[in-house]
C-alpha atoms as a PDB file:
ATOM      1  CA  UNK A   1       5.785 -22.448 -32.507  1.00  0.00           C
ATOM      2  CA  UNK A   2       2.651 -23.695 -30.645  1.00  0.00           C
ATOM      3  CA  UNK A   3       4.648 -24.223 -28.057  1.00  0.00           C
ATOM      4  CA  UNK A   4       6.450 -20.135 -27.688  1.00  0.00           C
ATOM      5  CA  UNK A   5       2.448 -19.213 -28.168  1.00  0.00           C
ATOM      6  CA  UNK A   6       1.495 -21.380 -25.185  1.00  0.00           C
ATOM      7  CA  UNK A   7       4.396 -20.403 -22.679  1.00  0.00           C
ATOM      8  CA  UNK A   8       3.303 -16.588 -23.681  1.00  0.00           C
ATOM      9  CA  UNK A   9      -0.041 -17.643 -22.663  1.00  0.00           C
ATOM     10  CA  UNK A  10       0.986 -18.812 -19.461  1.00  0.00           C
ATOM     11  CA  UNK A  11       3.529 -16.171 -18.596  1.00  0.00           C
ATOM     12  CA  UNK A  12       0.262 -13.636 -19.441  1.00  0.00           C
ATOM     13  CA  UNK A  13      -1.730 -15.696 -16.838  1.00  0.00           C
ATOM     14  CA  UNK A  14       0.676 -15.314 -14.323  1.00  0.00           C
ATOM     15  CA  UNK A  15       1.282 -11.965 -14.515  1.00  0.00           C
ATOM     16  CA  UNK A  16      -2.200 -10.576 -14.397  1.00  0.00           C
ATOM     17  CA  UNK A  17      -2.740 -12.906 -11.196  1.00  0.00           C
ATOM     18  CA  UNK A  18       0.039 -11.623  -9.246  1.00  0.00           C
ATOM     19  CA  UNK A  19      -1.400  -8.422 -10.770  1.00  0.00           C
ATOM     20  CA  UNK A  20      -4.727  -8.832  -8.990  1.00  0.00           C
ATOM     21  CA  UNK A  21      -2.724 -10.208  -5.640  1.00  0.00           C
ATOM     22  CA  UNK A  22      -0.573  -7.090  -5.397  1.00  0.00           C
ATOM     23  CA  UNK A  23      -4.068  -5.214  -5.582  1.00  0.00           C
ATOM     24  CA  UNK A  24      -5.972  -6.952  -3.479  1.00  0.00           C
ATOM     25  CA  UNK A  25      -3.153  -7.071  -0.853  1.00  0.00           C
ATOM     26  CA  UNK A  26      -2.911  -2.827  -1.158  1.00  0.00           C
ATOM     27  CA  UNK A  27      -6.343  -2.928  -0.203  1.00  0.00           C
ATOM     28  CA  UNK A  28      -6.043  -4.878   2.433  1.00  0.00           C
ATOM     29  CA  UNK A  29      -3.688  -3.020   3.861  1.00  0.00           C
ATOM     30  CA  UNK A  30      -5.309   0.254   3.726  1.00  0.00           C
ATOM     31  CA  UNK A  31      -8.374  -1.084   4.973  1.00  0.00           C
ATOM     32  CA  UNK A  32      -6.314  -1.857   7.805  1.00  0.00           C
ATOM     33  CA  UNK A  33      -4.605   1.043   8.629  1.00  0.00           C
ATOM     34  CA  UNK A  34      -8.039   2.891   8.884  1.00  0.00           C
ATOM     35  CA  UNK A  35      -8.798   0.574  11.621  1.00  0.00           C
ATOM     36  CA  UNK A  36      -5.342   0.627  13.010  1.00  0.00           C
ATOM     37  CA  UNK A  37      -5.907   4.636  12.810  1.00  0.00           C
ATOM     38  CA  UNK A  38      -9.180   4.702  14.451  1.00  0.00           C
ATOM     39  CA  UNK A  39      -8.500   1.908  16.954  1.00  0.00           C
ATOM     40  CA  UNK A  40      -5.444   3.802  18.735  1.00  0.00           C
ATOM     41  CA  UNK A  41      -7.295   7.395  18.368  1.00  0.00           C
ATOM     42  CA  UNK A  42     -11.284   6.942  19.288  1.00  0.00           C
ATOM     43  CA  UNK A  43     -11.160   3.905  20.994  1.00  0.00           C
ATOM     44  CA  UNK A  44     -13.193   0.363  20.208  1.00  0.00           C
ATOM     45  CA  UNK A  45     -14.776   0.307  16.720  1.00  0.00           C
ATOM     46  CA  UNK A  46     -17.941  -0.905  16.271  1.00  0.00           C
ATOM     47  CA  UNK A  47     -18.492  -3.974  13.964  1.00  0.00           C
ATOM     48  CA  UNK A  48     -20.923  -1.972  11.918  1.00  0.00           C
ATOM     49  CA  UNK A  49     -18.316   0.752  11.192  1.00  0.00           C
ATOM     50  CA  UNK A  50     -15.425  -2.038  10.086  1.00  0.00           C
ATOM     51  CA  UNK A  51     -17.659  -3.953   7.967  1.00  0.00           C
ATOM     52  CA  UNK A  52     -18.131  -0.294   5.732  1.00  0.00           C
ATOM     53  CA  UNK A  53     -14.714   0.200   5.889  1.00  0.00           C
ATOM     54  CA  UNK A  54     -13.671  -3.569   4.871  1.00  0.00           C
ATOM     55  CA  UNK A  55     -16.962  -2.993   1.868  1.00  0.00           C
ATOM     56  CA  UNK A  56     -14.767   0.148  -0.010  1.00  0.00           C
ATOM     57  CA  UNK A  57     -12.710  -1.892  -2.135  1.00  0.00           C
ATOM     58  CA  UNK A  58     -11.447   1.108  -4.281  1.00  0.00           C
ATOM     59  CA  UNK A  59      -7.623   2.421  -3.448  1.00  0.00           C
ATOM     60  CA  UNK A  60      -8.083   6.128  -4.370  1.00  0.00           C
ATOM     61  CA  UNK A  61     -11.443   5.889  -2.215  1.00  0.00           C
ATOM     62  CA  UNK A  62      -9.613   3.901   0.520  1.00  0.00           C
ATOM     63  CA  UNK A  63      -7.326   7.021   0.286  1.00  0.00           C
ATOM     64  CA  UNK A  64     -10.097   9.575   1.203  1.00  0.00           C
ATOM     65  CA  UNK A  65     -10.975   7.421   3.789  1.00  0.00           C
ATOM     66  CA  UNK A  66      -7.983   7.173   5.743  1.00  0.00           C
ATOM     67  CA  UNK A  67      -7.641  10.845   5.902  1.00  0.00           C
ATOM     68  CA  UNK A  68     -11.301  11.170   7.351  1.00  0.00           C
ATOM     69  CA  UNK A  69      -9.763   8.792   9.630  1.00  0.00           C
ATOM     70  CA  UNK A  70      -6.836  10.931  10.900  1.00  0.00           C
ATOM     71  CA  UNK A  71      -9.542  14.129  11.348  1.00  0.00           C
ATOM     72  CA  UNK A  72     -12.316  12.596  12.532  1.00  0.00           C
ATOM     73  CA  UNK A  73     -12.962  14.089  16.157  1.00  0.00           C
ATOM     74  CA  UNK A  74     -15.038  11.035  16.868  1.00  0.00           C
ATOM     75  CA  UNK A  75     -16.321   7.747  15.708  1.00  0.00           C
ATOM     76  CA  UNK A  76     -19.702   8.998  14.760  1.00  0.00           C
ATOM     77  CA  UNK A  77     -18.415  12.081  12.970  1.00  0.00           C
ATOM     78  CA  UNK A  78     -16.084   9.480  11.282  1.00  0.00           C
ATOM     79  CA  UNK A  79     -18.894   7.671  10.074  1.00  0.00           C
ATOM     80  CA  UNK A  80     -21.185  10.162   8.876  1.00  0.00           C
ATOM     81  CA  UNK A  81     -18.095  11.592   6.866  1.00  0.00           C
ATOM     82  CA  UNK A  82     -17.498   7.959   5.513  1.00  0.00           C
ATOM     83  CA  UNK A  83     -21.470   7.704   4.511  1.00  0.00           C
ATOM     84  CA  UNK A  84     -21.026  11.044   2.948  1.00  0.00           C
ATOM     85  CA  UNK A  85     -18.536  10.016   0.665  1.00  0.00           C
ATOM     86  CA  UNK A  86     -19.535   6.696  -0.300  1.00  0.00           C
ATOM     87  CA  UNK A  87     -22.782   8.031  -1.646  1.00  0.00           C
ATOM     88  CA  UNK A  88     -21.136  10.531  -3.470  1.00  0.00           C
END
């Protein structure tokens, strides 16, 4: 019986890590395809502007984000939409 209660233990273990790994790894890609998006339309992004982007570690805001990313008329407008919604 202590045995079954240990395997369930580890089973539980392993499931909420790959848990957190799927979740991180969604992150990462969004993060990346805001760069990806702002890279191919306004040109070189500053290091500034990827480390705020890399900093949201929140899907749903990560969401938000990319879709400033696909209006934005320009890096700066980009980021002033970006500070705007992180500090709301």
């Amino acid at each position: 019986m202590q045995f079954e209660v240990y395997k369930e233990w580890i089973a539980d273990d392993i499931r909420e890590t790959e848990a957190r790994e799927a979740a991180q790894a969604t992150l990462q890609i969004l993060q990346e395809n805001i760069l990806d998006v702002l890279a191919d339309r306004l040109t070189v992004v500053r290091q500034l502007l990827r480390d705020k982007v890399l900093a949201v570690e929140d899907a749903g805001v990560l969401k938000a984000v990319h879709k400033l990313s696909v209006r934005a008329t320009s890096l700066e407008e980009f980021d002033h939409q970006l500070e705007k919604l992180l500090s709301a």
